[in-house]
Protein backbone atom coordinates (compact mmCIF):
# COMPACT_ATOMS: atom_id res chain seq x y z
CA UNK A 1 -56.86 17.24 -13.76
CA UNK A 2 -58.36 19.54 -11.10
CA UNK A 3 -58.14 18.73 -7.66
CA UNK A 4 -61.91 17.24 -7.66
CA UNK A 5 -61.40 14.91 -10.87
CA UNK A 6 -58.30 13.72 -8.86
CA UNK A 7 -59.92 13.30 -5.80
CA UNK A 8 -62.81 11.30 -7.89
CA UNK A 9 -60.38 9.53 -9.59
CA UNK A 10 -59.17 8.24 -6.07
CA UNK A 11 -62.10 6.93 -5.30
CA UNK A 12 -63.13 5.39 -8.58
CA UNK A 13 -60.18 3.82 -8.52
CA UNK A 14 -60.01 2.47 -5.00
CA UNK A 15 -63.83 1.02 -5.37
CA UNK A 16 -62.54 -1.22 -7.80
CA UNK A 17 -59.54 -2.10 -6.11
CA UNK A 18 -62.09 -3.84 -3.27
CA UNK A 19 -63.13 -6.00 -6.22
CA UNK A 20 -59.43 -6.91 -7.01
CA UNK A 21 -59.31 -4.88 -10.31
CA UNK A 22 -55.85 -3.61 -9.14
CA UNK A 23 -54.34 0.23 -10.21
CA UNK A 24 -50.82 1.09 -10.19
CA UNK A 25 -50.31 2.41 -6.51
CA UNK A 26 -47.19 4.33 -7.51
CA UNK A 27 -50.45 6.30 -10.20
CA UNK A 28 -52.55 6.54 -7.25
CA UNK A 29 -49.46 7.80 -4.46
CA UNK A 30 -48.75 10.58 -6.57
CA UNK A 31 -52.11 11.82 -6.88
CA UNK A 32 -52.34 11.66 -2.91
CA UNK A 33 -49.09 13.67 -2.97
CA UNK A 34 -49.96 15.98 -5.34
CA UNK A 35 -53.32 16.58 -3.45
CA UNK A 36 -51.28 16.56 0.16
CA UNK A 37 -53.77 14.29 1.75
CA UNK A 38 -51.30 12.89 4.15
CA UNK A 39 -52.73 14.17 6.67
CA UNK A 40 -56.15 13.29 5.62
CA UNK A 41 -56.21 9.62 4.59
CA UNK A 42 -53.52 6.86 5.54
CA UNK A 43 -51.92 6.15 2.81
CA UNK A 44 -49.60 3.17 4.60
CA UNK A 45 -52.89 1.39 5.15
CA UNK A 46 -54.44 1.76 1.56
CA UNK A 47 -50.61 0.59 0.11
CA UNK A 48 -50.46 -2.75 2.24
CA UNK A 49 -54.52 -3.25 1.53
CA UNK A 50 -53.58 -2.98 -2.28
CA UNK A 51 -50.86 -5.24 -2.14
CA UNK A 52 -52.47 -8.28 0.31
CA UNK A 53 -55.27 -7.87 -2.64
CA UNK A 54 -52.85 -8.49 -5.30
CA UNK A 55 -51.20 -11.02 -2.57
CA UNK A 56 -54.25 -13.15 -3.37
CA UNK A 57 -54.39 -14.75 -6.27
CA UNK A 58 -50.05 -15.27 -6.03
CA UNK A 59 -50.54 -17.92 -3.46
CA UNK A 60 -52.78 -19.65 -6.04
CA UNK A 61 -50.66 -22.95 -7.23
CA UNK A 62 -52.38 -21.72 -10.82
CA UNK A 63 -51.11 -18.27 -10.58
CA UNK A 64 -47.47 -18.68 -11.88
CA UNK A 65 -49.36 -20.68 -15.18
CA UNK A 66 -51.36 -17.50 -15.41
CA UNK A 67 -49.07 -14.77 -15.00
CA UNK A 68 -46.95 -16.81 -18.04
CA UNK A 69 -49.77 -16.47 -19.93
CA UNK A 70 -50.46 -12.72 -19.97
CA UNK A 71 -46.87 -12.72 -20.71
CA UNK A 72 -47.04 -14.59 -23.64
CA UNK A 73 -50.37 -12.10 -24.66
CA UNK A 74 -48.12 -9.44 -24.25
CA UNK A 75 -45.35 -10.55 -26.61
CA UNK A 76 -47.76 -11.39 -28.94
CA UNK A 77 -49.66 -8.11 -28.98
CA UNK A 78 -45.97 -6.73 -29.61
CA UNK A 79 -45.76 -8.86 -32.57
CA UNK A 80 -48.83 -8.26 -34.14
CA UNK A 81 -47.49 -4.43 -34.04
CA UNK A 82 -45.05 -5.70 -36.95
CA UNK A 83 -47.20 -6.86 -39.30
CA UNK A 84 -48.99 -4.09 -40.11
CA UNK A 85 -45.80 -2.02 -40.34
CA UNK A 86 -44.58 -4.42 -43.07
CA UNK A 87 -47.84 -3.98 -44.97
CA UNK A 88 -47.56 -0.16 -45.78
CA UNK A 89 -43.43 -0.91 -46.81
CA UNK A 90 -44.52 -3.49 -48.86
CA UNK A 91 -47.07 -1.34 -50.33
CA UNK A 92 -44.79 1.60 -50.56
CA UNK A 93 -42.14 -0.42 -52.58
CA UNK A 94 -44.64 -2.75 -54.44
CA UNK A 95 -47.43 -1.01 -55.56
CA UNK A 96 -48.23 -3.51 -58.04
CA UNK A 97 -48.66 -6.21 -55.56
CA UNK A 98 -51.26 -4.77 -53.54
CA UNK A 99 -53.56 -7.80 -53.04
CA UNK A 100 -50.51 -9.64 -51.91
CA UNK A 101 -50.21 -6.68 -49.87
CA UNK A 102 -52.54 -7.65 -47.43
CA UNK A 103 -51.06 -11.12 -46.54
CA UNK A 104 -49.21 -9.10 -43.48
CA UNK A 105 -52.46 -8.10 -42.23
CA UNK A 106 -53.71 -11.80 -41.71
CA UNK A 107 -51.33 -12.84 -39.08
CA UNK A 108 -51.77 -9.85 -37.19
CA UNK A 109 -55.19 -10.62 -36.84
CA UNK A 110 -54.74 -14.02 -36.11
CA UNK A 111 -52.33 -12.89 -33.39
CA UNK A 112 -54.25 -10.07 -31.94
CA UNK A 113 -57.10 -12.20 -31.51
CA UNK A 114 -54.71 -15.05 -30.36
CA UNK A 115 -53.72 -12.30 -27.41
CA UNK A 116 -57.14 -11.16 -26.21
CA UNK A 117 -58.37 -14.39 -25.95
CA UNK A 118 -55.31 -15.20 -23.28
CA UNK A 119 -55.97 -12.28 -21.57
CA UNK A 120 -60.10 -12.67 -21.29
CA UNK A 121 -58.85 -16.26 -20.06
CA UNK A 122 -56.45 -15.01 -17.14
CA UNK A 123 -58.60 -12.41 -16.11
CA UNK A 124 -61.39 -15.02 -15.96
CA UNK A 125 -59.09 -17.33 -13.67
CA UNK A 126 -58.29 -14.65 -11.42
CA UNK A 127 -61.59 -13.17 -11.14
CA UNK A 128 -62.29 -16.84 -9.96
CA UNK A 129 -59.84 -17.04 -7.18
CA UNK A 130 -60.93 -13.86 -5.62
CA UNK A 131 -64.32 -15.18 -5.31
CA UNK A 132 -63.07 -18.49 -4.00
CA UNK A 133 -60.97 -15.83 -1.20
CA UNK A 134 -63.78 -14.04 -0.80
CA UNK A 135 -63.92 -13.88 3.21
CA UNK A 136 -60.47 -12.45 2.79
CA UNK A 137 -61.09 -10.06 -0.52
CA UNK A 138 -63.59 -8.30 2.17
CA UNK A 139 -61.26 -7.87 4.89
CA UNK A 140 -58.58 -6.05 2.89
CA UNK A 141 -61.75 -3.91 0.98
CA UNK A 142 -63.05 -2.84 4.35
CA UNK A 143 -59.79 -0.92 4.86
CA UNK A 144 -59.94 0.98 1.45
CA UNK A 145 -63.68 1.55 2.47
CA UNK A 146 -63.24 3.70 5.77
CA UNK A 147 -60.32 5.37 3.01
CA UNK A 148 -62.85 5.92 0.28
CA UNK A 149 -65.30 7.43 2.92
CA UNK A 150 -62.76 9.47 4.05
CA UNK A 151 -61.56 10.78 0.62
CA UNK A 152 -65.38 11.60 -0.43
CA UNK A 153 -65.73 13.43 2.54
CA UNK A 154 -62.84 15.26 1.96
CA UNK A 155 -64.28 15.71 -2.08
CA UNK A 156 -67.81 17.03 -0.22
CA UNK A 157 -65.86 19.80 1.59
CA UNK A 158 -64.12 20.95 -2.07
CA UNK A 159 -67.18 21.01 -3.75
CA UNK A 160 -69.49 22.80 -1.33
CA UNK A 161 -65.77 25.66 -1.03
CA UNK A 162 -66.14 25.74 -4.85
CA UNK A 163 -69.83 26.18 -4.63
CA UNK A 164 -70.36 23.51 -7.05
CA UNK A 165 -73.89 21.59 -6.40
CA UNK A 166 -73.47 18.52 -4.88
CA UNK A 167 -75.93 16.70 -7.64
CA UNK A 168 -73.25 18.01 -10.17
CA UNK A 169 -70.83 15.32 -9.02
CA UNK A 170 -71.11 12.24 -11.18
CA UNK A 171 -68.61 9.02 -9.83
CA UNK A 172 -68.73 5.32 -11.29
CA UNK A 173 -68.57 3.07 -8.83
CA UNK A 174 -68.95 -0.88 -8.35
CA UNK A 175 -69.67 -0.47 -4.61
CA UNK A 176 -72.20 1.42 -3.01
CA UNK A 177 -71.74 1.23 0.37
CA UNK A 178 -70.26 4.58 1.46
CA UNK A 179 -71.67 7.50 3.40
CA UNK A 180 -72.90 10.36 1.53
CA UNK A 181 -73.30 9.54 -1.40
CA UNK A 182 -76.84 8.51 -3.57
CA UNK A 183 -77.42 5.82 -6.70
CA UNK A 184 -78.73 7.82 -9.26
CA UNK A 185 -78.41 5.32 -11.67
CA UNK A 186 -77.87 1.43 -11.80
CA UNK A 187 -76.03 -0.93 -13.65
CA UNK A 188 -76.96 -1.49 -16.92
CA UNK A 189 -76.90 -4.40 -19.56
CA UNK A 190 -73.02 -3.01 -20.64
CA UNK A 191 -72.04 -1.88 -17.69
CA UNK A 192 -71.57 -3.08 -13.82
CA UNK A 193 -71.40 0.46 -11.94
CA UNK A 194 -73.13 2.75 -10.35
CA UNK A 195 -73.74 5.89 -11.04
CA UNK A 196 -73.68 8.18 -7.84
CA UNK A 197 -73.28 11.75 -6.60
CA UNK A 198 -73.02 13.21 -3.54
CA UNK A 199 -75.47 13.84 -0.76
């Protein structure tokens, strides 16, 4: 990526961190590296505002129940890799049993669905117990806010060197409560972001 679909990236990715849809911050470090933005944006305050917002939903007495859970749908997507591996040998070396063929496709079904219903479940939950921390879900967004406006500042002064129209600049975003930016589009019935460039 260029250095303005990394910067956007940033951001995208930091909005929805303030709703506690968490990124990998080692994913998001490097990009500030790579960028040298150091000097720019605190980092040190964006890392401990991503980790007191994944902090949150650990002190829940549900969360250890949880986090067992999207283990489990992990091992069971795994699985359900297997099956349909063992449906082409079979069909390889038994080409006259290709109806029976297919009973290696049922179970991974089964189990595929079996692991996407345990995730929708625990991402449910948790969505839950951010909105029950709310009041503290705001605090720790604030600081990734005054980062974000920062960081789309920064994108501004790239754009206008590049000559690039502002207008040009498309982001996705769940929040739109930053400076210089405009809604140029609203949520719709499939999706919860904003569309937005920059003003």
């Amino acid at each position: 990526m260029g250095d303005i679909e990394d910067i956007i990236f940033l951001v995208e990715s930091l909005d929805k961190c303030r709703l506690g849809k968490l990124e990998d911050p080692a994913k998001l470090e490097k990009i500030v590296r790579k960028l040298k933005l150091g000097s720019n944006i605190r980092w040190k305050n964006i890392k401990k505002a991503l980790n007191d917002i994944a902090g949150i939903p650990r002190r829940d007495p549900s969360f250890k129940r949880l986090n067992l859970m999207t283990k489990i749908s992990e091992i069971l997507l795994l699985i359900s890799i297997f099956f349909p591996l063992l449906f082409y040998i079979f069909l390889i070396f038994n080409q006259y049993y290709f109806i029976n063929s297919y009973y290696f496709l049922i179970p991974a079904v089964i189990i595929i669905n079996i692991s996407y219903i345990l995730r929708w479940y625990t991402a449910t939950k948790i969505t839950d117990i951010y909105r029950k921390n709310i009041d503290k879900l705001i605090r720790r967004g604030d600081v990734l806010k005054s980062e974000i406006n920062k960081l789309i500042l920064i994108l501004k002064s790239r754009v206008k060197k590049k000559g690039i129209s502002l207008h040009n600049i498309k982001m996705k975003l769940y929040n739109t409560d930053y400076d210089n930016i405009i809604v140029i589009k609203k949520p719709g019935k499939f999706s919860s972001k904003y569309t937005v460039s920059l003003s």
